[in-house]
PDB file of N, CA and C in Angstrom:
ATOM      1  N   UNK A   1       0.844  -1.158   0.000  1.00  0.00           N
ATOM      2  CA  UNK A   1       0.000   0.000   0.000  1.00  0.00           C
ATOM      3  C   UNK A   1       0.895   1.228   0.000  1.00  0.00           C
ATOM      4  N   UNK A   2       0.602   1.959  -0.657  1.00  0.00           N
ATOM      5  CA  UNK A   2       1.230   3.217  -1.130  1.00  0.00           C
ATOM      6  C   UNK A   2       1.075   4.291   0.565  1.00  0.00           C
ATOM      7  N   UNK A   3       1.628   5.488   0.628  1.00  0.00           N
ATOM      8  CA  UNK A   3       1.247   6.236   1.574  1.00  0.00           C
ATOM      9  C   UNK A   3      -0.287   7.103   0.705  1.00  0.00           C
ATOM     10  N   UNK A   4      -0.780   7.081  -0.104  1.00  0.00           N
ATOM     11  CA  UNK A   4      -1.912   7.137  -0.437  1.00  0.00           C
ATOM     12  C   UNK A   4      -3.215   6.583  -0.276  1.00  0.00           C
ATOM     13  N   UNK A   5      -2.807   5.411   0.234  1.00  0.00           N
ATOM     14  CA  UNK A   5      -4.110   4.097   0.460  1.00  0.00           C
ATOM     15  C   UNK A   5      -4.126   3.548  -0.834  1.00  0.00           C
ATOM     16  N   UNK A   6      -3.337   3.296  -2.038  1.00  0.00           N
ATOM     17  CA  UNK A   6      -3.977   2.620  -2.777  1.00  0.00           C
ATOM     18  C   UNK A   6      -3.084   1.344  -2.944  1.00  0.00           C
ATOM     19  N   UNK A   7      -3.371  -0.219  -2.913  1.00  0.00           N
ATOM     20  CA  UNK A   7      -2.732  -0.760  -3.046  1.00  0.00           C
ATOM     21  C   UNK A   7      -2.601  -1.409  -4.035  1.00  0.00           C
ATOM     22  N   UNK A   8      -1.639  -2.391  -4.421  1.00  0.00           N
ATOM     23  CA  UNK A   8      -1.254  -2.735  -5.517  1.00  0.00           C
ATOM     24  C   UNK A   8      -0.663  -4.495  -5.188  1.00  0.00           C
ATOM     25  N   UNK A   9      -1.233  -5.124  -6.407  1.00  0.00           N
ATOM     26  CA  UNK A   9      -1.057  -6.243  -6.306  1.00  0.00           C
ATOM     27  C   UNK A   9       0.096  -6.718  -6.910  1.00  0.00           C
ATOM     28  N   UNK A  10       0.859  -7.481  -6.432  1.00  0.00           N
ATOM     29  CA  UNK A  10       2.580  -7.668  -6.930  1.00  0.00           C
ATOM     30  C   UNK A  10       2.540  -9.210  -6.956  1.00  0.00           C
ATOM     31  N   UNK A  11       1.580 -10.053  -6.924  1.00  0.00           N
ATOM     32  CA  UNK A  11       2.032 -11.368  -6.913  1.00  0.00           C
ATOM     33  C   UNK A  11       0.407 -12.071  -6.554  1.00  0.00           C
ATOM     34  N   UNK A  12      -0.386 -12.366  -7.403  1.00  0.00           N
ATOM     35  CA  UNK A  12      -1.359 -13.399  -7.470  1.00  0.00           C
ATOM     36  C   UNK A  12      -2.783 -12.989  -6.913  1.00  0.00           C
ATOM     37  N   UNK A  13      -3.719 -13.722  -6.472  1.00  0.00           N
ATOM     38  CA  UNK A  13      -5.029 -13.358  -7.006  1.00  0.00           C
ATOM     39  C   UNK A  13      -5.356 -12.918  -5.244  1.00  0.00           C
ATOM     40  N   UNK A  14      -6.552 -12.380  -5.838  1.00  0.00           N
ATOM     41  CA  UNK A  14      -6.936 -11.761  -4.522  1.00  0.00           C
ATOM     42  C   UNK A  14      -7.638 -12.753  -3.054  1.00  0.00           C
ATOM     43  N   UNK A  15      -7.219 -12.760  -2.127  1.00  0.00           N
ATOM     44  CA  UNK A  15      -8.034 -13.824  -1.053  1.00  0.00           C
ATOM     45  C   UNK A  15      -9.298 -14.695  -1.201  1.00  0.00           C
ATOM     46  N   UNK A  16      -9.246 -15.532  -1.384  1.00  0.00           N
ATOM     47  CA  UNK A  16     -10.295 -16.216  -1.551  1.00  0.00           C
ATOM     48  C   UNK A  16     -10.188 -16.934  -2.794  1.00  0.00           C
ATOM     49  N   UNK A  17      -9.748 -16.418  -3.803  1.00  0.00           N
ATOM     50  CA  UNK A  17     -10.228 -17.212  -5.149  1.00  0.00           C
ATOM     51  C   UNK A  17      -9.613 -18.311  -5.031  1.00  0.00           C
ATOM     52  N   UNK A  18     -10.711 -19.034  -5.735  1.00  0.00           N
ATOM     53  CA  UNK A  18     -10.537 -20.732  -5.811  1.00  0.00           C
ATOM     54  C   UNK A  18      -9.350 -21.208  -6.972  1.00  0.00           C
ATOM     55  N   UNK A  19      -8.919 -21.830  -7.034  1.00  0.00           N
ATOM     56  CA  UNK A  19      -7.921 -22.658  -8.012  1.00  0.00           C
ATOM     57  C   UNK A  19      -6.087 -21.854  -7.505  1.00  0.00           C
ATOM     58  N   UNK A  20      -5.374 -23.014  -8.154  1.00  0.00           N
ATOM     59  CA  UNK A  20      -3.848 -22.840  -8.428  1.00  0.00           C
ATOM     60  C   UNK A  20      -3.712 -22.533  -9.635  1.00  0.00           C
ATOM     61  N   UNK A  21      -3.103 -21.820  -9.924  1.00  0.00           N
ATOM     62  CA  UNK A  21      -2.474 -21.245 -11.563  1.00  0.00           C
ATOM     63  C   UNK A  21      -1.915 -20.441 -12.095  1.00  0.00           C
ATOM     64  N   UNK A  22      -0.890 -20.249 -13.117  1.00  0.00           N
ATOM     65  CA  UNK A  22      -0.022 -19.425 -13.238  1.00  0.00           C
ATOM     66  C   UNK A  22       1.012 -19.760 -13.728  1.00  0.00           C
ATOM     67  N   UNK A  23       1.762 -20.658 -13.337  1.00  0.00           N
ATOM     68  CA  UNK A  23       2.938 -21.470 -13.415  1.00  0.00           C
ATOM     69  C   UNK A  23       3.535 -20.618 -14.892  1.00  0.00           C
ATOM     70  N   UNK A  24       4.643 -19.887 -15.029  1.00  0.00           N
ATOM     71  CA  UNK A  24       5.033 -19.647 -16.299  1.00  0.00           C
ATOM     72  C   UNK A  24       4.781 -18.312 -16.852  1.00  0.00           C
ATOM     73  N   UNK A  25       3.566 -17.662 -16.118  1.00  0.00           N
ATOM     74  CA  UNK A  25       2.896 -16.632 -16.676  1.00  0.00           C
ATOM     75  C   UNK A  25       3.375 -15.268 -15.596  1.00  0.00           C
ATOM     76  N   UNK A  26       2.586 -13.752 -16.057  1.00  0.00           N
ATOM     77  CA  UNK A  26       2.759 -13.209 -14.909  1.00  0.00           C
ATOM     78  C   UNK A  26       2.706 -13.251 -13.329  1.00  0.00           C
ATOM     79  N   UNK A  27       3.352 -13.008 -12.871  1.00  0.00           N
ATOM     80  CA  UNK A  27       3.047 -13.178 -11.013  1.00  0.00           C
ATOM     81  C   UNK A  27       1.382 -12.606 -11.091  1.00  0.00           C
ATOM     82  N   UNK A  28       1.367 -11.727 -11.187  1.00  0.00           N
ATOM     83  CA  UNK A  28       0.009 -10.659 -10.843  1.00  0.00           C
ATOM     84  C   UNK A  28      -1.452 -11.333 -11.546  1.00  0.00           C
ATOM     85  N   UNK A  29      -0.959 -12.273 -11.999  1.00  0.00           N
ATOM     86  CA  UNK A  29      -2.121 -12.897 -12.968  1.00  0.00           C
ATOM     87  C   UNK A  29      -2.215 -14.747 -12.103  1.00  0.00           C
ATOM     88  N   UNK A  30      -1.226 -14.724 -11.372  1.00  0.00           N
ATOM     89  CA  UNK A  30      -1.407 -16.196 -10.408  1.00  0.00           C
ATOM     90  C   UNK A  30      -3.053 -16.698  -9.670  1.00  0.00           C
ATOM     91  N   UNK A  31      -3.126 -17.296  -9.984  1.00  0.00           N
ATOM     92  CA  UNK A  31      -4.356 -18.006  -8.626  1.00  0.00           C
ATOM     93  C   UNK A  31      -3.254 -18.760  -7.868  1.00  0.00           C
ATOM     94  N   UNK A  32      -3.986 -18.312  -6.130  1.00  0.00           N
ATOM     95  CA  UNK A  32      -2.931 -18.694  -5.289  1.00  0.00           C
ATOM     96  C   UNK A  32      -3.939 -19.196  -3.937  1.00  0.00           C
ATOM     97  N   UNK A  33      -5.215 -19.036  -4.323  1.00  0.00           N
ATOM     98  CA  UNK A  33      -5.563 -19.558  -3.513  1.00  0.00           C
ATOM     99  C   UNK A  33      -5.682 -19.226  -2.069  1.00  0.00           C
ATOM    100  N   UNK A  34      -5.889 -20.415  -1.099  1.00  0.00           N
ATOM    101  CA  UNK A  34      -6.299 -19.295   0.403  1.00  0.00           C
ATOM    102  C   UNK A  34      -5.543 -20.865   1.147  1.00  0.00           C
ATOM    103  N   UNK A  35      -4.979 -20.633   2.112  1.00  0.00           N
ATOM    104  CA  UNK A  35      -4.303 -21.630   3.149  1.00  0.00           C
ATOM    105  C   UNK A  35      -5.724 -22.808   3.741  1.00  0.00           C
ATOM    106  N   UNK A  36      -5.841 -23.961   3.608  1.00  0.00           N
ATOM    107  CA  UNK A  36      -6.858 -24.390   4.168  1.00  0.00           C
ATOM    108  C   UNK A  36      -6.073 -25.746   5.044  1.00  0.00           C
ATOM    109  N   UNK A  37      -6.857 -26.508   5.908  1.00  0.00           N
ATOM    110  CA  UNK A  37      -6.779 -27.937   6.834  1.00  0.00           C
ATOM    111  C   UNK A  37      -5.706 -27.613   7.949  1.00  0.00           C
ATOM    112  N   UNK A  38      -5.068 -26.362   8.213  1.00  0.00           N
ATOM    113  CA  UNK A  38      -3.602 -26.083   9.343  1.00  0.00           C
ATOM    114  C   UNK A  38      -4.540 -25.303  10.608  1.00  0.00           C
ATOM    115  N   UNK A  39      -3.949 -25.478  11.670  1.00  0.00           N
ATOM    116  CA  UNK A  39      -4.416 -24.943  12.632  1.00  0.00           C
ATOM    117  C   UNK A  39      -3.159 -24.038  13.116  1.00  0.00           C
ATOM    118  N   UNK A  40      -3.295 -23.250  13.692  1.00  0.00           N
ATOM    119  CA  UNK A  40      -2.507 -22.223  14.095  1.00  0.00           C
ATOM    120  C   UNK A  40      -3.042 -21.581  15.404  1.00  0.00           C
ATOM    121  N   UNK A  41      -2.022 -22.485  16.424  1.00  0.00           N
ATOM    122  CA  UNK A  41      -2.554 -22.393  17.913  1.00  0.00           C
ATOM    123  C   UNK A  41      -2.343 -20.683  18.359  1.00  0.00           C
ATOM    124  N   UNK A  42      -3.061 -19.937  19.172  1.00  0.00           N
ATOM    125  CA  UNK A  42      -2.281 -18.894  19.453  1.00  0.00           C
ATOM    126  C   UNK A  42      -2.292 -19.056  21.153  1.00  0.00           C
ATOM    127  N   UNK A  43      -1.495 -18.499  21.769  1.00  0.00           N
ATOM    128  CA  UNK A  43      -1.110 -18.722  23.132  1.00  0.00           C
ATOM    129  C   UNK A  43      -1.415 -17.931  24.321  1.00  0.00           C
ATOM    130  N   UNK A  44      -1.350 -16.242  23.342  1.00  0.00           N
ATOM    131  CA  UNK A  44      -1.886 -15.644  23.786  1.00  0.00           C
ATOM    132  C   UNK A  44      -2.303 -13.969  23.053  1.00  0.00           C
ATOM    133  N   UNK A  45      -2.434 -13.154  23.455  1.00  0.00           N
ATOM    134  CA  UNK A  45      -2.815 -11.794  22.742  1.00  0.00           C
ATOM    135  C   UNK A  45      -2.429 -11.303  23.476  1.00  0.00           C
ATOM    136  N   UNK A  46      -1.694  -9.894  23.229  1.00  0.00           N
ATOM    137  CA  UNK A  46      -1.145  -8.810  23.670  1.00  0.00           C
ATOM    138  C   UNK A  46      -1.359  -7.928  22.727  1.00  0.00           C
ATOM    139  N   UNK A  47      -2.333  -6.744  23.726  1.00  0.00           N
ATOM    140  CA  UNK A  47      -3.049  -5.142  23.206  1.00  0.00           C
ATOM    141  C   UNK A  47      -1.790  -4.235  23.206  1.00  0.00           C
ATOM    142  N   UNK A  48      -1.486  -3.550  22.198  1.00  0.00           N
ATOM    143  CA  UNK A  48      -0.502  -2.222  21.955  1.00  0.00           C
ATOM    144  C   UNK A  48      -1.219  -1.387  21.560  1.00  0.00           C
ATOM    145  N   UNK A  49      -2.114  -0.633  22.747  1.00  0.00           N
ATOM    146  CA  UNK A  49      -3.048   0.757  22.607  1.00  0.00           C
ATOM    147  C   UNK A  49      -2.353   1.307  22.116  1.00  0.00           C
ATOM    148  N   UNK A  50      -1.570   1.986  22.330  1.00  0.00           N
ATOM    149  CA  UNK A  50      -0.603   3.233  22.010  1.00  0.00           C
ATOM    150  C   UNK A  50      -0.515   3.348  20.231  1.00  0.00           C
ATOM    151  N   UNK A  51      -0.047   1.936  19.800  1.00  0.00           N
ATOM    152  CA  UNK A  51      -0.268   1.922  18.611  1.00  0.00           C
ATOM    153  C   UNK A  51      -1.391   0.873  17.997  1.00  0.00           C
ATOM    154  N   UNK A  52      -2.218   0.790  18.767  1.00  0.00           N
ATOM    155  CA  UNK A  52      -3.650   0.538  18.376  1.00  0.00           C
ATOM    156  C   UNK A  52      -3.474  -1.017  17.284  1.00  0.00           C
ATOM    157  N   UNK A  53      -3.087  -1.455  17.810  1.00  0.00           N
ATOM    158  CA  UNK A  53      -3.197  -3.107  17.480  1.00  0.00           C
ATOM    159  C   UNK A  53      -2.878  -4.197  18.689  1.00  0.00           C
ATOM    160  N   UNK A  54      -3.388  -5.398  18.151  1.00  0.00           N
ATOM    161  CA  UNK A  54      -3.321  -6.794  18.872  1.00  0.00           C
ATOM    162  C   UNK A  54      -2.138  -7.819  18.141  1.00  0.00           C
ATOM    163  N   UNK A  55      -1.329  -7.799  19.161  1.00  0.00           N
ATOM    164  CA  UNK A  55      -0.323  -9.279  19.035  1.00  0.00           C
ATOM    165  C   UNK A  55      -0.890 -10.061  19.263  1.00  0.00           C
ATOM    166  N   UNK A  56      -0.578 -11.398  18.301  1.00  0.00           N
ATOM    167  CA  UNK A  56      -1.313 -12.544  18.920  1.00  0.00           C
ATOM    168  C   UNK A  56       0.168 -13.226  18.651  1.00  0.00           C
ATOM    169  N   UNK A  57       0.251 -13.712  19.829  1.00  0.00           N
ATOM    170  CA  UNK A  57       1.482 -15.014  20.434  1.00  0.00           C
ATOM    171  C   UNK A  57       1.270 -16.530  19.898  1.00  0.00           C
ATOM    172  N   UNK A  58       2.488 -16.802  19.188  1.00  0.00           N
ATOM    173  CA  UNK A  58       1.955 -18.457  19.049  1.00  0.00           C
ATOM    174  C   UNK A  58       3.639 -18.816  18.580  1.00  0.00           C
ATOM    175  N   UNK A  59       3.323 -20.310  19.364  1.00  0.00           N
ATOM    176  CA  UNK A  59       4.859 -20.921  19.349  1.00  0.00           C
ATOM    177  C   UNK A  59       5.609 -20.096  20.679  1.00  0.00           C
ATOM    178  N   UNK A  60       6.917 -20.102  19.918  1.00  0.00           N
ATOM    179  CA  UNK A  60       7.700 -19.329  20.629  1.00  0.00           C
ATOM    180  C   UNK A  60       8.180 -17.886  20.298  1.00  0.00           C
ATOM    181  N   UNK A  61       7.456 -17.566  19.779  1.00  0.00           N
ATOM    182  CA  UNK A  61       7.557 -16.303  19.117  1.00  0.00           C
ATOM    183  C   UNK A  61       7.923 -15.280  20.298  1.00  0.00           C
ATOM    184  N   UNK A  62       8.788 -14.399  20.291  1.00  0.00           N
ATOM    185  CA  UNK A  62       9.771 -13.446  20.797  1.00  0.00           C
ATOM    186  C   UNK A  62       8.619 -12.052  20.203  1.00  0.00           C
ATOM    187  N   UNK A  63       8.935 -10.753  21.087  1.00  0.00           N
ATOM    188  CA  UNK A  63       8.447  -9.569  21.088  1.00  0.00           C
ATOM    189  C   UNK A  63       9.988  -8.554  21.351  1.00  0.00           C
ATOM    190  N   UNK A  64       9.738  -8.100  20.717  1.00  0.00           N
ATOM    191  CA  UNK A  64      11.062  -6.947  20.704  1.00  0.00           C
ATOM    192  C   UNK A  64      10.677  -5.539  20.949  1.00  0.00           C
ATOM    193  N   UNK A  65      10.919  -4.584  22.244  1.00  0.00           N
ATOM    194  CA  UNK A  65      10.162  -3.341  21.919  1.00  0.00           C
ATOM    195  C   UNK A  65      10.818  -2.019  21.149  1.00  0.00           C
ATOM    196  N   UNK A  66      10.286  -1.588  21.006  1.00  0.00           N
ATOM    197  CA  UNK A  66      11.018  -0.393  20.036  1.00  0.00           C
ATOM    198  C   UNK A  66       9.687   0.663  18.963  1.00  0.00           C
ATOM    199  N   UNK A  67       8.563   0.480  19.469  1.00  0.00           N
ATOM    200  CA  UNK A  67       7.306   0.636  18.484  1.00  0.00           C
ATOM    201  C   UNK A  67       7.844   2.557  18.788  1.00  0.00           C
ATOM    202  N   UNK A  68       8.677   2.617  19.131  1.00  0.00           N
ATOM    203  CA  UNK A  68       8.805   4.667  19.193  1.00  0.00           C
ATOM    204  C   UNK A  68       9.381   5.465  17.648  1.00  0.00           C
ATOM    205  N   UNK A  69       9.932   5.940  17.392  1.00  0.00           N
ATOM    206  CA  UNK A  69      10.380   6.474  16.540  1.00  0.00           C
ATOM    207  C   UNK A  69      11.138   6.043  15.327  1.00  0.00           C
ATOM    208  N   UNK A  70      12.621   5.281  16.392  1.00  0.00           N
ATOM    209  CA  UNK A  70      12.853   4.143  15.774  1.00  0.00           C
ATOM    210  C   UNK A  70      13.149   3.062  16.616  1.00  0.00           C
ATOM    211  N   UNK A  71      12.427   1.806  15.714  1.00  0.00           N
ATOM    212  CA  UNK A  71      12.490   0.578  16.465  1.00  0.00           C
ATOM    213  C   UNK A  71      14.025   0.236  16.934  1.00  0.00           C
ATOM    214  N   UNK A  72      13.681  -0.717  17.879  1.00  0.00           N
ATOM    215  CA  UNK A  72      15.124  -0.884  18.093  1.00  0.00           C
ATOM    216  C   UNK A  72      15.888  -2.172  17.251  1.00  0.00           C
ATOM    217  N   UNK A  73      14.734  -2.754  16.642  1.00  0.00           N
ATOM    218  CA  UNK A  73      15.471  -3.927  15.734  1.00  0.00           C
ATOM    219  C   UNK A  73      16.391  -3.222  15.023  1.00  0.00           C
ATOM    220  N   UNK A  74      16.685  -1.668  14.689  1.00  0.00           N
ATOM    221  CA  UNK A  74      17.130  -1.578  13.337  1.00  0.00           C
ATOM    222  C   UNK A  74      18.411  -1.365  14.317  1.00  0.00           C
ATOM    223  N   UNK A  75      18.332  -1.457  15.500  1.00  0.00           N
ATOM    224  CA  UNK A  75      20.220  -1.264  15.728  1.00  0.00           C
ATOM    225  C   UNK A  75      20.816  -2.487  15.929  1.00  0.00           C
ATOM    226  N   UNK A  76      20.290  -3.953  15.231  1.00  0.00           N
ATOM    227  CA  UNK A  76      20.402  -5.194  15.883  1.00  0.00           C
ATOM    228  C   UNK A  76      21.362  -5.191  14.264  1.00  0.00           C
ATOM    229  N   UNK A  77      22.801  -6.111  14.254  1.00  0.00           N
ATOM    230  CA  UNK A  77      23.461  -5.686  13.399  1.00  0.00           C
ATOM    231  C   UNK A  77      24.807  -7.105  13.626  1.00  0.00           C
ATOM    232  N   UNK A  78      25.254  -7.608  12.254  1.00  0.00           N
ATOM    233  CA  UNK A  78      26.647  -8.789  12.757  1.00  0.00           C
ATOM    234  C   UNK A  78      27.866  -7.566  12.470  1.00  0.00           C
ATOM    235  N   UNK A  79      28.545  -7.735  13.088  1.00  0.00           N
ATOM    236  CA  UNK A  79      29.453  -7.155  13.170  1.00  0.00           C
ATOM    237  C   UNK A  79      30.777  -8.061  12.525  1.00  0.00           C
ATOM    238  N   UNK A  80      31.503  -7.163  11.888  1.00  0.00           N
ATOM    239  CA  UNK A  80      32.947  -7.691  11.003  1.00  0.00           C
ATOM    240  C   UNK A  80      33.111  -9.489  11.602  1.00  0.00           C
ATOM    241  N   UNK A  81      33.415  -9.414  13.000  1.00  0.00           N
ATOM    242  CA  UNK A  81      34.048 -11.049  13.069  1.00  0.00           C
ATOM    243  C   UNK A  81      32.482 -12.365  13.186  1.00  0.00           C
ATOM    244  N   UNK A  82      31.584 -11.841  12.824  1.00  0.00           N
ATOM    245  CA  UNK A  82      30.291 -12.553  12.993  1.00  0.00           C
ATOM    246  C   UNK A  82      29.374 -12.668  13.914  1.00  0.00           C
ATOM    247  N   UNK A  83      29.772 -11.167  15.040  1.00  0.00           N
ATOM    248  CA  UNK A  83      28.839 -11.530  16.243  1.00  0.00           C
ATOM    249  C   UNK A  83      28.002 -10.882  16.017  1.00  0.00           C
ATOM    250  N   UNK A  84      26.731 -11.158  16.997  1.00  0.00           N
ATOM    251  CA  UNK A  84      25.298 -10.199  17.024  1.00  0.00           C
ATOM    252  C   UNK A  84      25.625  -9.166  17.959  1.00  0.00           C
ATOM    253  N   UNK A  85      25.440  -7.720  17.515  1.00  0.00           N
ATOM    254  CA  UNK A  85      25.868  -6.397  18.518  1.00  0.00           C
ATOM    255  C   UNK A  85      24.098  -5.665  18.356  1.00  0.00           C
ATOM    256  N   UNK A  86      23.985  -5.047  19.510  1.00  0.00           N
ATOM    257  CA  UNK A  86      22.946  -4.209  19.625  1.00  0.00           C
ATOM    258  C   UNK A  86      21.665  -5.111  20.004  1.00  0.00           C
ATOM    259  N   UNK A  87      21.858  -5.778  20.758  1.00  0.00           N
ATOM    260  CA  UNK A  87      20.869  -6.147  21.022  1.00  0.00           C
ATOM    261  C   UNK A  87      20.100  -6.082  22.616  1.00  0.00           C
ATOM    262  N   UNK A  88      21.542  -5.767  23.465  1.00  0.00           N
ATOM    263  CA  UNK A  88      21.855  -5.177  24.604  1.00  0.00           C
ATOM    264  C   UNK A  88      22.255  -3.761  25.041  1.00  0.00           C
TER     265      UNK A  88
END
């Protein structure tokens, strides 16, 4: 989605449509279908008023905070001999 609201489709058919197809042809012209028979446990939900959405927890899924200005993932970084810096 653009900062306009308009979005744009870059790769296959819109939610829901029925069939597989494409193979060979444009991306944007794919049937891709919708995920069906998987369950996807969630564990738990966590509300972020501030920025007005719901986490939903499942597995072991990790939360990182940083939702301010700038996140803090972006100072998470390997450094020259291969270690992880910025994460502390």
């Amino acid at each position: 989605m653009d900062p306009g609201g308009t979005i744009t489709t870059i790769a296959g058919s819109r939610y829901g449509d029925d069939g597989f197809a494409g193979d060979g042809g444009p991306a944007t012209e794919a049937l891709l279908n919708r995920p069906t028979g998987f369950r996807l446990p969630v564990r738990g939900l966590v509300p972020s008023a501030g920025a007005g959405f719901v986490v939903a927890l499942c597995g072991d899924m990790q939360r990182m905070p940083g939702l301010g200005k700038t996140p803090n993932y972006m100072g998470v970084d390997i450094d020259g001999d291969g270690r992880t810096v910025g994460l502390f």
